[in-house]
Protein backbone atom coordinates (compact mmCIF):
# COMPACT_ATOMS: atom_id res chain seq x y z
CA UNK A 1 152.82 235.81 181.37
CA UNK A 2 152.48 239.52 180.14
CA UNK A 3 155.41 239.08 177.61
CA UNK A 4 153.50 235.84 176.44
CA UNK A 5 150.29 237.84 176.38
CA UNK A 6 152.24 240.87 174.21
CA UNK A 7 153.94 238.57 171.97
CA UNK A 8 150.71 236.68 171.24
CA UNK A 9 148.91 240.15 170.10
CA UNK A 10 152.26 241.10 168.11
CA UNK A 11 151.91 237.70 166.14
CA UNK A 12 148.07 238.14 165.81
CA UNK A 13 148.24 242.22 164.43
CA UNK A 14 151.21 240.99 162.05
CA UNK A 15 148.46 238.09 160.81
CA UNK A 16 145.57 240.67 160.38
CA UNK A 17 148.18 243.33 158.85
CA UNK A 18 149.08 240.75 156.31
CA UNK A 19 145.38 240.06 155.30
CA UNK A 20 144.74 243.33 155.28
CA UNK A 21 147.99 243.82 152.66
CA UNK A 22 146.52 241.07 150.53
CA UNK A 23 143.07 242.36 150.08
CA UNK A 24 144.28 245.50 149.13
CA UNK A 25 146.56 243.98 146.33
CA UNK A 26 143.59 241.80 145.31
CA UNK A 27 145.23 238.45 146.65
CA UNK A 28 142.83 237.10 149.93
CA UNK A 29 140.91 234.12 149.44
CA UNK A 30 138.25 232.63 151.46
CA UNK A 31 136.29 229.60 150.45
CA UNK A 32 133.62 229.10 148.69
CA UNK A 33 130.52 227.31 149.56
CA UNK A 34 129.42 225.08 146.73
CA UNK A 35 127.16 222.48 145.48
CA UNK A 36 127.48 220.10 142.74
CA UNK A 37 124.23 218.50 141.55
CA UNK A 38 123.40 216.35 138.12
CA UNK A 39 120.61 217.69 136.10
CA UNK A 40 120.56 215.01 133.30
CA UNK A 41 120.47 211.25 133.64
CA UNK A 42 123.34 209.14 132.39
CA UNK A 43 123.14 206.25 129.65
CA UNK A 44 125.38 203.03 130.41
CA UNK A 45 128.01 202.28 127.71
CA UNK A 46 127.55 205.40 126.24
CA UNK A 47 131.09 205.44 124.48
CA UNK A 48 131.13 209.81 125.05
CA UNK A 49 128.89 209.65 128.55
CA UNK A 50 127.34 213.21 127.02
CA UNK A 51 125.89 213.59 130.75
CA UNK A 52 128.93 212.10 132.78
CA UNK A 53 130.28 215.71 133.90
CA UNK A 54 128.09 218.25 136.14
CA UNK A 55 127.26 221.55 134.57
CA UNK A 56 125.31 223.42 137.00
CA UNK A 57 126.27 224.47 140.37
CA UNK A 58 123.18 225.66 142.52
CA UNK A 59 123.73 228.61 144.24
CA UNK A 60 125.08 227.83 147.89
CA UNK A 61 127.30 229.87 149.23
CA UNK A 62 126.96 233.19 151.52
CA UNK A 63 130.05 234.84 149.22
CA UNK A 64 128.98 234.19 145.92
CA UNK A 65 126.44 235.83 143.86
CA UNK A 66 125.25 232.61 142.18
CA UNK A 67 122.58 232.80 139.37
CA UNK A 68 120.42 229.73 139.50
CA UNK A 69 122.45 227.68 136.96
CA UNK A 70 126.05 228.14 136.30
CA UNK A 71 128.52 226.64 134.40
CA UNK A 72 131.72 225.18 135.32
CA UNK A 73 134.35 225.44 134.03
CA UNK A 74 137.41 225.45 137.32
CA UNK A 75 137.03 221.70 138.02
CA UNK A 76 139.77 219.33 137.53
CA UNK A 77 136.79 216.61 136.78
CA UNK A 78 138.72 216.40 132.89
CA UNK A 79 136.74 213.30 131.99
CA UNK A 80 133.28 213.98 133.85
CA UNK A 81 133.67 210.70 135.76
CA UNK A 82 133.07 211.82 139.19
CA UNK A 83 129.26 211.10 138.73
CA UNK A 84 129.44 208.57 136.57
CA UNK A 85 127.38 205.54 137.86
CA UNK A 86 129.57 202.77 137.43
CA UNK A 87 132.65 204.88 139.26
CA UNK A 88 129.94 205.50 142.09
CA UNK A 89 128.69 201.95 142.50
CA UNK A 90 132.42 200.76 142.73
CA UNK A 91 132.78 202.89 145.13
CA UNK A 92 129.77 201.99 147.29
CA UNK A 93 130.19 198.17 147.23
CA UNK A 94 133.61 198.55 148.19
CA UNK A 95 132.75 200.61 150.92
CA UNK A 96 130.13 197.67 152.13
CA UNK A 97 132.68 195.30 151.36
CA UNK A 98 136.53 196.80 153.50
CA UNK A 99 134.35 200.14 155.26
CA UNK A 100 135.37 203.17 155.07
CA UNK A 101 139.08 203.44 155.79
CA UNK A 102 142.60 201.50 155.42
CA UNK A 103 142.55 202.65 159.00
CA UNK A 104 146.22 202.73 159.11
CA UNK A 105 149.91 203.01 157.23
CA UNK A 106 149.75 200.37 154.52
CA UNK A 107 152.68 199.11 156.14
CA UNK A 108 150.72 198.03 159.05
CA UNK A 109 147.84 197.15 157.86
CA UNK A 110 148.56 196.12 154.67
CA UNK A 111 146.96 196.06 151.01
CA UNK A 112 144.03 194.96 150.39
CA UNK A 113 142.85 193.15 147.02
CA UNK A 114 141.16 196.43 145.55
CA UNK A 115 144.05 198.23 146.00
CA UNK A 116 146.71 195.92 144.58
CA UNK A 117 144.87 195.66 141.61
CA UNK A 118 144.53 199.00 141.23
CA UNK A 119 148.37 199.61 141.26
CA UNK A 120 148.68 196.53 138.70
CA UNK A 121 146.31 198.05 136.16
CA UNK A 122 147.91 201.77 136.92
CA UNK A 123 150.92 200.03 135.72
CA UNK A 124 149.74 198.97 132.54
CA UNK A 125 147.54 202.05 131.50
CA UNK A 126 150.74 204.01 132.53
CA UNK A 127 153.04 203.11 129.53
CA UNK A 128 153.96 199.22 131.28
CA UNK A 129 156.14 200.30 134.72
CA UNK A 130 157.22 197.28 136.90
CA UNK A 131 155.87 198.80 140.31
CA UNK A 132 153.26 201.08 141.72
CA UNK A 133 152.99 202.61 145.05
CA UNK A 134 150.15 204.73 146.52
CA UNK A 135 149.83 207.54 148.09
CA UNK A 136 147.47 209.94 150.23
CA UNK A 137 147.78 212.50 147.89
CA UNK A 138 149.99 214.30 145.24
CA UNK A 139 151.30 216.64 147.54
CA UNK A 140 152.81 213.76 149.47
CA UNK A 141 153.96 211.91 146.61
CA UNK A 142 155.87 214.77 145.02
CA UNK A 143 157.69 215.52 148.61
CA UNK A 144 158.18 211.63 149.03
CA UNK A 145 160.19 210.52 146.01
CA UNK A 146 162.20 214.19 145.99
CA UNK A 147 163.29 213.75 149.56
CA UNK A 148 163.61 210.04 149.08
CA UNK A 149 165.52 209.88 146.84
CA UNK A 150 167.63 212.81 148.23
CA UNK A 151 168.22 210.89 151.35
CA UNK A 152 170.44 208.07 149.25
CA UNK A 153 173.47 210.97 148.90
CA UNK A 154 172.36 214.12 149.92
CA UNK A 155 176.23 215.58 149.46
CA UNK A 156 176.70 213.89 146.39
CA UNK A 157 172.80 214.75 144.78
CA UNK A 158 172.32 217.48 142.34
CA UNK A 159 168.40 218.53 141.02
CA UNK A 160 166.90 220.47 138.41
CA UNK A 161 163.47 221.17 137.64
CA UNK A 162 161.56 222.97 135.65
CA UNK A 163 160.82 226.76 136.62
CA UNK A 164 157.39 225.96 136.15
CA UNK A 165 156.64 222.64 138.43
CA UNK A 166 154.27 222.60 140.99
CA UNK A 167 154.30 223.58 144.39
CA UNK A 168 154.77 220.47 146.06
CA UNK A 169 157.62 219.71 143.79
CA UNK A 170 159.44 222.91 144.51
CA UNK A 171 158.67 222.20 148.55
CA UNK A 172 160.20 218.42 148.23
CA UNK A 173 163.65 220.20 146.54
CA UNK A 174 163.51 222.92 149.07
CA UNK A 175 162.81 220.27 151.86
CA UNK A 176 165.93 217.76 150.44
CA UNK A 177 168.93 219.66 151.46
CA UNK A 178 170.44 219.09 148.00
CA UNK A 179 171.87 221.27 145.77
CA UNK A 180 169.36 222.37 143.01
CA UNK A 181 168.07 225.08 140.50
CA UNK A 182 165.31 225.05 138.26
CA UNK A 183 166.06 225.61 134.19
CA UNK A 184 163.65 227.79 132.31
CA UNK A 185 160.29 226.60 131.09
CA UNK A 186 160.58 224.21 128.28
CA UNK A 187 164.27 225.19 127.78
CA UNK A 188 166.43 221.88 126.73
CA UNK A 189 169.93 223.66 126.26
CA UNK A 190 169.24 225.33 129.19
CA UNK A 191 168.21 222.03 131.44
CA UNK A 192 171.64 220.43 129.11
CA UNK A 193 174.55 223.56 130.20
CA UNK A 194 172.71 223.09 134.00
CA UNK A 195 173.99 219.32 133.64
CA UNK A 196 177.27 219.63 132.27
CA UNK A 197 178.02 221.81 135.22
CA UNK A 198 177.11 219.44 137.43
CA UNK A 199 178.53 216.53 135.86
CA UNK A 200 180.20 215.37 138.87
CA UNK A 201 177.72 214.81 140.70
CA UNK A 202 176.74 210.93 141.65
CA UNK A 203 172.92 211.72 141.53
CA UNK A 204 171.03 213.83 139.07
CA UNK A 205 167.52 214.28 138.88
CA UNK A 206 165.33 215.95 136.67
CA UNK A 207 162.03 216.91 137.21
CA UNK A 208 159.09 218.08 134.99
CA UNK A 209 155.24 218.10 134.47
CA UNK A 210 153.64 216.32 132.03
CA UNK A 211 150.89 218.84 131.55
CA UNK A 212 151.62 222.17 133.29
CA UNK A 213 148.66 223.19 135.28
CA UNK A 214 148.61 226.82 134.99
CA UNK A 215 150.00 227.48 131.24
CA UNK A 216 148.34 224.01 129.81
CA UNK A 217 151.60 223.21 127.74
CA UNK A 218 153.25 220.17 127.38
CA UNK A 219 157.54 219.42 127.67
CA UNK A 220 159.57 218.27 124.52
CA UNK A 221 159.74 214.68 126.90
CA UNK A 222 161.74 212.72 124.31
CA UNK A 223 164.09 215.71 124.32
CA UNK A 224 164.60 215.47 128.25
CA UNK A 225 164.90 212.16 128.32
CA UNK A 226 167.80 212.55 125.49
CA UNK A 227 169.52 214.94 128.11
CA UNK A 228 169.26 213.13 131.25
CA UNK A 229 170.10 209.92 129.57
CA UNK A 230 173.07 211.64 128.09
CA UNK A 231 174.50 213.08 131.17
CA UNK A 232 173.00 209.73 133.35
CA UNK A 233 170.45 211.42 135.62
CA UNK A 234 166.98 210.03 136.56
CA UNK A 235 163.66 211.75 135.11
CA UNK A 236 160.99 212.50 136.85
CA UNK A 237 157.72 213.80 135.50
CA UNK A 238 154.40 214.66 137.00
CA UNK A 239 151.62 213.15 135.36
CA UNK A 240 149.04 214.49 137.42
CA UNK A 241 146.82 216.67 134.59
CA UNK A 242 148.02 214.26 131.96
CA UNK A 243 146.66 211.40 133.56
CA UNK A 244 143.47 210.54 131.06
CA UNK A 245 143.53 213.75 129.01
CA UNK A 246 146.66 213.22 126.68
CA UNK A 247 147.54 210.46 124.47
CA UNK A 248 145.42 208.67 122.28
CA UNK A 249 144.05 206.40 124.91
CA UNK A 250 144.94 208.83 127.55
CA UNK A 251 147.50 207.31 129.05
CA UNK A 252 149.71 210.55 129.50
CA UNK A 253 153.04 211.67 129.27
CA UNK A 254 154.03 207.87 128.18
CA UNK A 255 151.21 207.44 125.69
CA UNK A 256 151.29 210.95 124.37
CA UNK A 257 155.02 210.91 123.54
CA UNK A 258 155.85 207.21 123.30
CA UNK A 259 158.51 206.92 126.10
CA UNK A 260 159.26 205.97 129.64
CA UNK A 261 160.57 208.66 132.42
CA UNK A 262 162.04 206.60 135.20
CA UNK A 263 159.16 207.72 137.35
CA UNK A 264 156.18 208.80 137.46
CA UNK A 265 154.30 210.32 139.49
CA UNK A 266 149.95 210.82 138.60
CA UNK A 267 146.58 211.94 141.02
CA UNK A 268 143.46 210.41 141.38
CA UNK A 269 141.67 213.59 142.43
CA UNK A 270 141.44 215.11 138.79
CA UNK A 271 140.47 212.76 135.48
CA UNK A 272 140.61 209.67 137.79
CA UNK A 273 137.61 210.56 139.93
CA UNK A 274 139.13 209.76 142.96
CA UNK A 275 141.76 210.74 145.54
CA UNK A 276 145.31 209.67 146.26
CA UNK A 277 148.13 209.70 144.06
CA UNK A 278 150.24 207.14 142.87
CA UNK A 279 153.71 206.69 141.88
CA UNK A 280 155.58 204.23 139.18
CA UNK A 281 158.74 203.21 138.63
CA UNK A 282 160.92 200.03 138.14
CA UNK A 283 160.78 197.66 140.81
CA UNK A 284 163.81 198.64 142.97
CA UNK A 285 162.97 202.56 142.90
CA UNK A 286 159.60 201.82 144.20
CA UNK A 287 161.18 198.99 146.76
CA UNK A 288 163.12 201.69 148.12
CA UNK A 289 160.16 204.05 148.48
CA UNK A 290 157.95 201.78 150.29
CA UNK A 291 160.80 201.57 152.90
CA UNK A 292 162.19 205.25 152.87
CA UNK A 293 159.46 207.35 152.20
CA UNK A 294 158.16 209.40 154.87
CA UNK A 295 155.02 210.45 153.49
CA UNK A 296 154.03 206.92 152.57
CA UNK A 297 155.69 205.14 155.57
CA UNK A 298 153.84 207.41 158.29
CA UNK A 299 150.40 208.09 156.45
CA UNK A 300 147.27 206.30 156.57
CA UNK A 301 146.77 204.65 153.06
CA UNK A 302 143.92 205.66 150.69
CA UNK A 303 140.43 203.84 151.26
CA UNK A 304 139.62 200.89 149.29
CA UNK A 305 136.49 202.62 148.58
CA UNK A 306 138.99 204.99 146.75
CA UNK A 307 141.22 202.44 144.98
CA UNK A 308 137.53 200.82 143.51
CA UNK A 309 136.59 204.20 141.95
CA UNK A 310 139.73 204.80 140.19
CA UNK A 311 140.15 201.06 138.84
CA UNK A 312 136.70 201.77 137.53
CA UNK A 313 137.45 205.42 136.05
CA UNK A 314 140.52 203.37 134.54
CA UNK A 315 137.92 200.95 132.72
CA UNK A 316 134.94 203.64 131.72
CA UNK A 317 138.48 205.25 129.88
CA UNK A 318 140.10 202.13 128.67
CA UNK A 319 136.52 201.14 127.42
CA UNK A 320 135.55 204.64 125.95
CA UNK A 321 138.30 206.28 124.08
CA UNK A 322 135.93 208.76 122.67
CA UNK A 323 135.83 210.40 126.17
CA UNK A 324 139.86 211.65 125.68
CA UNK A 325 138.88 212.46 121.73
CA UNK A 326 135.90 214.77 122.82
CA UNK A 327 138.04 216.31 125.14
CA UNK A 328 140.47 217.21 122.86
CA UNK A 329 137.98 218.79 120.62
CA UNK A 330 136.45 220.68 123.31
CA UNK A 331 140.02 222.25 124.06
CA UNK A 332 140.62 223.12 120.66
CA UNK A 333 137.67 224.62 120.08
CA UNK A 334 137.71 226.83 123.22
CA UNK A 335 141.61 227.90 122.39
CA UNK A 336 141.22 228.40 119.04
CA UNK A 337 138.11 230.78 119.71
CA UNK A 338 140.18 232.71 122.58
CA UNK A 339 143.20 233.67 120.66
CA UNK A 340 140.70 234.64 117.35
CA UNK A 341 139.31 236.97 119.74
CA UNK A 342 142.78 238.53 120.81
CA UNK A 343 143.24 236.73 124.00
CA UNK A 344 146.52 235.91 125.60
CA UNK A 345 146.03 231.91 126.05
CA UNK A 346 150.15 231.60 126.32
CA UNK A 347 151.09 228.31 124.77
CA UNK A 348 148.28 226.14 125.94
CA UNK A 349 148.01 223.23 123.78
CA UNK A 350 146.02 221.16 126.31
CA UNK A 351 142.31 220.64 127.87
CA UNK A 352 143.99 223.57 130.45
CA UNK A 353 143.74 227.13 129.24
CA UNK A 354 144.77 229.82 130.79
CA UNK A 355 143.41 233.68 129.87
CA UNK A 356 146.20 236.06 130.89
CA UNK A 357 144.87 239.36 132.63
CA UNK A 358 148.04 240.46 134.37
CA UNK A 359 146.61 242.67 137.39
CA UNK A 360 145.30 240.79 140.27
CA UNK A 361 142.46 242.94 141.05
CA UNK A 362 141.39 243.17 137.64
CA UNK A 363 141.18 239.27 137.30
CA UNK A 364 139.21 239.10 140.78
CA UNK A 365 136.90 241.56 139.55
CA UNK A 366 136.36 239.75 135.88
CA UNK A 367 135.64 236.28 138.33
CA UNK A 368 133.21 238.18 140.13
CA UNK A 369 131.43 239.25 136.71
CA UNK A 370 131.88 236.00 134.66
CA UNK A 371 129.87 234.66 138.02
CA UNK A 372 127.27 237.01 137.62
CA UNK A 373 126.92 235.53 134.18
CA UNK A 374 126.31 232.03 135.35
CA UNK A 375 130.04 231.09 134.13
CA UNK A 376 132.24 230.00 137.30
CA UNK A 377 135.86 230.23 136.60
CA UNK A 378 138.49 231.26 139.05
CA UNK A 379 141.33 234.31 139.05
CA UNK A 380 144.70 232.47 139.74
CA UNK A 381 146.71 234.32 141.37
CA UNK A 382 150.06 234.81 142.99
CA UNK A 383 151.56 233.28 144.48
CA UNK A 384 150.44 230.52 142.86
CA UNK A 385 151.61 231.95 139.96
CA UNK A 386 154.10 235.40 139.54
CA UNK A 387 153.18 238.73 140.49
CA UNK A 388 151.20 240.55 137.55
CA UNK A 389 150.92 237.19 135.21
CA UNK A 390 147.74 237.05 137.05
CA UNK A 391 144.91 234.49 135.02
CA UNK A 392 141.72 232.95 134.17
CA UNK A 393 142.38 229.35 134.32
CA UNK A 394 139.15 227.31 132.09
CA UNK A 395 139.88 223.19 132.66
CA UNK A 396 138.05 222.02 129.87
CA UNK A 397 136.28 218.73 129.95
CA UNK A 398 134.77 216.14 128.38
CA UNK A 399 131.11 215.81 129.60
CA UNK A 400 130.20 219.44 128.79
CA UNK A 401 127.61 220.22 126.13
CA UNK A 402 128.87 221.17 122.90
CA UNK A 403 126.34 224.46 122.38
CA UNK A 404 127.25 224.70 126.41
CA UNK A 405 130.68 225.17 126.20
CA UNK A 406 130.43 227.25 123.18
CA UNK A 407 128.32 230.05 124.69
CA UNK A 408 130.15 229.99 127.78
CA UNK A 409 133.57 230.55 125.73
CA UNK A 410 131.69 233.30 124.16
CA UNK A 411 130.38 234.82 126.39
CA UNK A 412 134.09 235.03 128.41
CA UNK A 413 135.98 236.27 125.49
CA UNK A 414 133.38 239.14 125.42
CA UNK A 415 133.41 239.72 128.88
CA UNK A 416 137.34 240.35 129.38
CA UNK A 417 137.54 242.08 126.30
CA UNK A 418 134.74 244.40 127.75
CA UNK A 419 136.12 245.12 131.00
CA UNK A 420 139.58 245.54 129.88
CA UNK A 421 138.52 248.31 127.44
CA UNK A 422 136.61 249.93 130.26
């Protein structure tokens, strides 16, 4: 019982030693309190919903030093849909109509209506795909097709991804047992030579993001898909801040560059006004999924009340392309403005735009005064991404007022430039 008791209060002064370590190098993080509230009422059919997004946050939080209005500019809401009315209402009748939950594995309880015709119409805003399958969330989906797919030869199955990808994609690799190893950012002969040494093996993958969430650039698709078609290896790209925000109707990756990974995988929880993820495919890659998929086999599916609000979101889009043009604008106003004013944006060419600071304690500090200003933007840090490339990360989006966003872009670009001369 002692050596319990001593091993216990070894584990717990490692734990407080290790916060300790990341406050000093300007990495903790603690939660903030927050609360989103419209201001401005909302006119039906509007084809740019000028009021869709939220702008203010009221101050409600212990930790943060909130003026009375501040503008946002960290949420993933691209399209402002979240408060739209008709993507509530869906919502709220399906909730009267199937409750609350799918109250079990899809599997077992099985699809209902809502939901299947969500997957149907995610097919055909998607670029056409034979087959959809939903999941809890991106995380899972990511993890489920990697691994999946794995799991047909593991000895014989080679992956590559980009250097870049996200998180969960890197975890489902590390979490396959396969051989892998990522290619550099955007590099096609470097993804090709990564091929042709693994020629031999029955199962390649290749894996990529349609819109990379913390640089906000896009892949040369067409060029991948040249590669992995050439050396006959599946591609895989994640849709999930492409999904409504690139493409002329904002279909992503497939209506941006005109062509058709062999899956794909896309969130709810960002320009879709939901949450849950989805993945597409041809009908025998998503057969196989539904019946070898962890993730989706042993989780609880997503509410109905959450497949009504993103078939909605899909028709507020389909029905108002002006929402993904106004977006655009928006981004290249904001980027243009931030390199004119000397700023490191990287190679953003997207509604994500990312303000390079480098030290981590200098970006936590520059959050801390941007939300003194009434601007709330968060420091992104490692190890989210690498060690001194920490970042300001703005997600433009389409609801925002034009004089709004301008005066908050403003008044960022002279707020970094102040501090870092100080």
């Amino acid at each position: 019982m002692l050596l319990l008791y001593k091993v216990m209060l070894s584990a717990i002064e490692l734990i407080l030693n290790k916060l300790e370590e990341n406050k000093k190098l300007g990495l903790y993080r603690n939660i903030p309190g927050l609360s989103f509230n419209k201001n401005t009422s909302e006119t039906e059919g509007s084809e740019t919903f000028p009021a869709i997004n939220n702008l203010f946050a009221k101050r409600n939080g212990r930790d943060l030093n909130y003026s009375t209005e501040t503008v946002n500019l960290a949420t993933n809401d691209y399209l402002g849909l979240s408060k739209n009315e008709r993507v509530k209402t869906a919502a709220r009748k399906a909730i009267n109509l199937y409750g609350t939950s799918a109250s079990s594995s899809f599997l077992i309880s099985g699809h209902s209506d809502i939901h299947e015709k969500f997957e149907k119409e995610l097919c055909k805003f998607k670029g056409g795909y034979e087959n959809c399958i939903l999941y809890p969330s991106g995380y899972q989906a990511n993890i489920g097709i990697v691994k999946a797919l794995s799991g047909l030869s593991p000895l014989k199955t080679f992956i590559t991804f980009d250097e870049l990808s996200h998180a969960s994609i890197i975890d489902g690799v590390l979490s396959s047992g396969v051989k892998f190893k990522s290619f550099k950012h955007n590099d096609l002969k470097n993804l090709s030579d990564i091929l042709d040494k693994h020629r031999n093996n029955k199962i390649k993958i290749v894996i990529t993001e349609g819109v990379f969430s913390m640089d906000g650039d896009i892949p040369d698709l067409s060029g991948i898909l040249n590669i992995t078609k050439r050396n006959d290896a599946l591609c895989i790209v994640d849709d999930a801040h492409a999904t409504g925000t690139i493409g002329e109707k904002g279909g992503g990756s497939a209506d941006f560059h005109d062509a058709r990974p062999d899956a794909i995988i896309g969130t709810m929880g960002k320009a879709l006004a939901s949450n849950g993820a989805f993945v597409l495919s041809n009908g025998p890659i998503i057969e196989y999924l539904i019946n070898f998929s962890r993730p989706f086999i042993y989780s609880t599916g997503i509410p109905p009340a959450s497949a009504a609000s993103g078939l909605e979101a899909l028709s507020v889009i389909k029905e108002n392309p002006g929402l993904v043009k106004t977006l655009r604008e928006n981004s290249e106003f904001a980027r243009n403005y931030l390199r004119q004013s000397g700023l490191n944006i990287l190679n953003s060419s997207t509604h994500i735009i990312p303000i390079l600071i480098g030290d981590e304690n200098l970006a936590a500090s520059i959050e801390k005064e941007l939300l003194n200003a009434g601007i709330y933007l968060k420091a992104v840090r490692y190890p989210t991404v690498p060690k001194k490339s920490a970042r300001l990360r703005l997600g433009i989006n389409a609801g925002i007022d034009s004089a709004v966003l301008k005066n908050a872009i403003k008044e960022i670009a002279d707020i970094i430039l102040k501090k870092r001369i100080s």
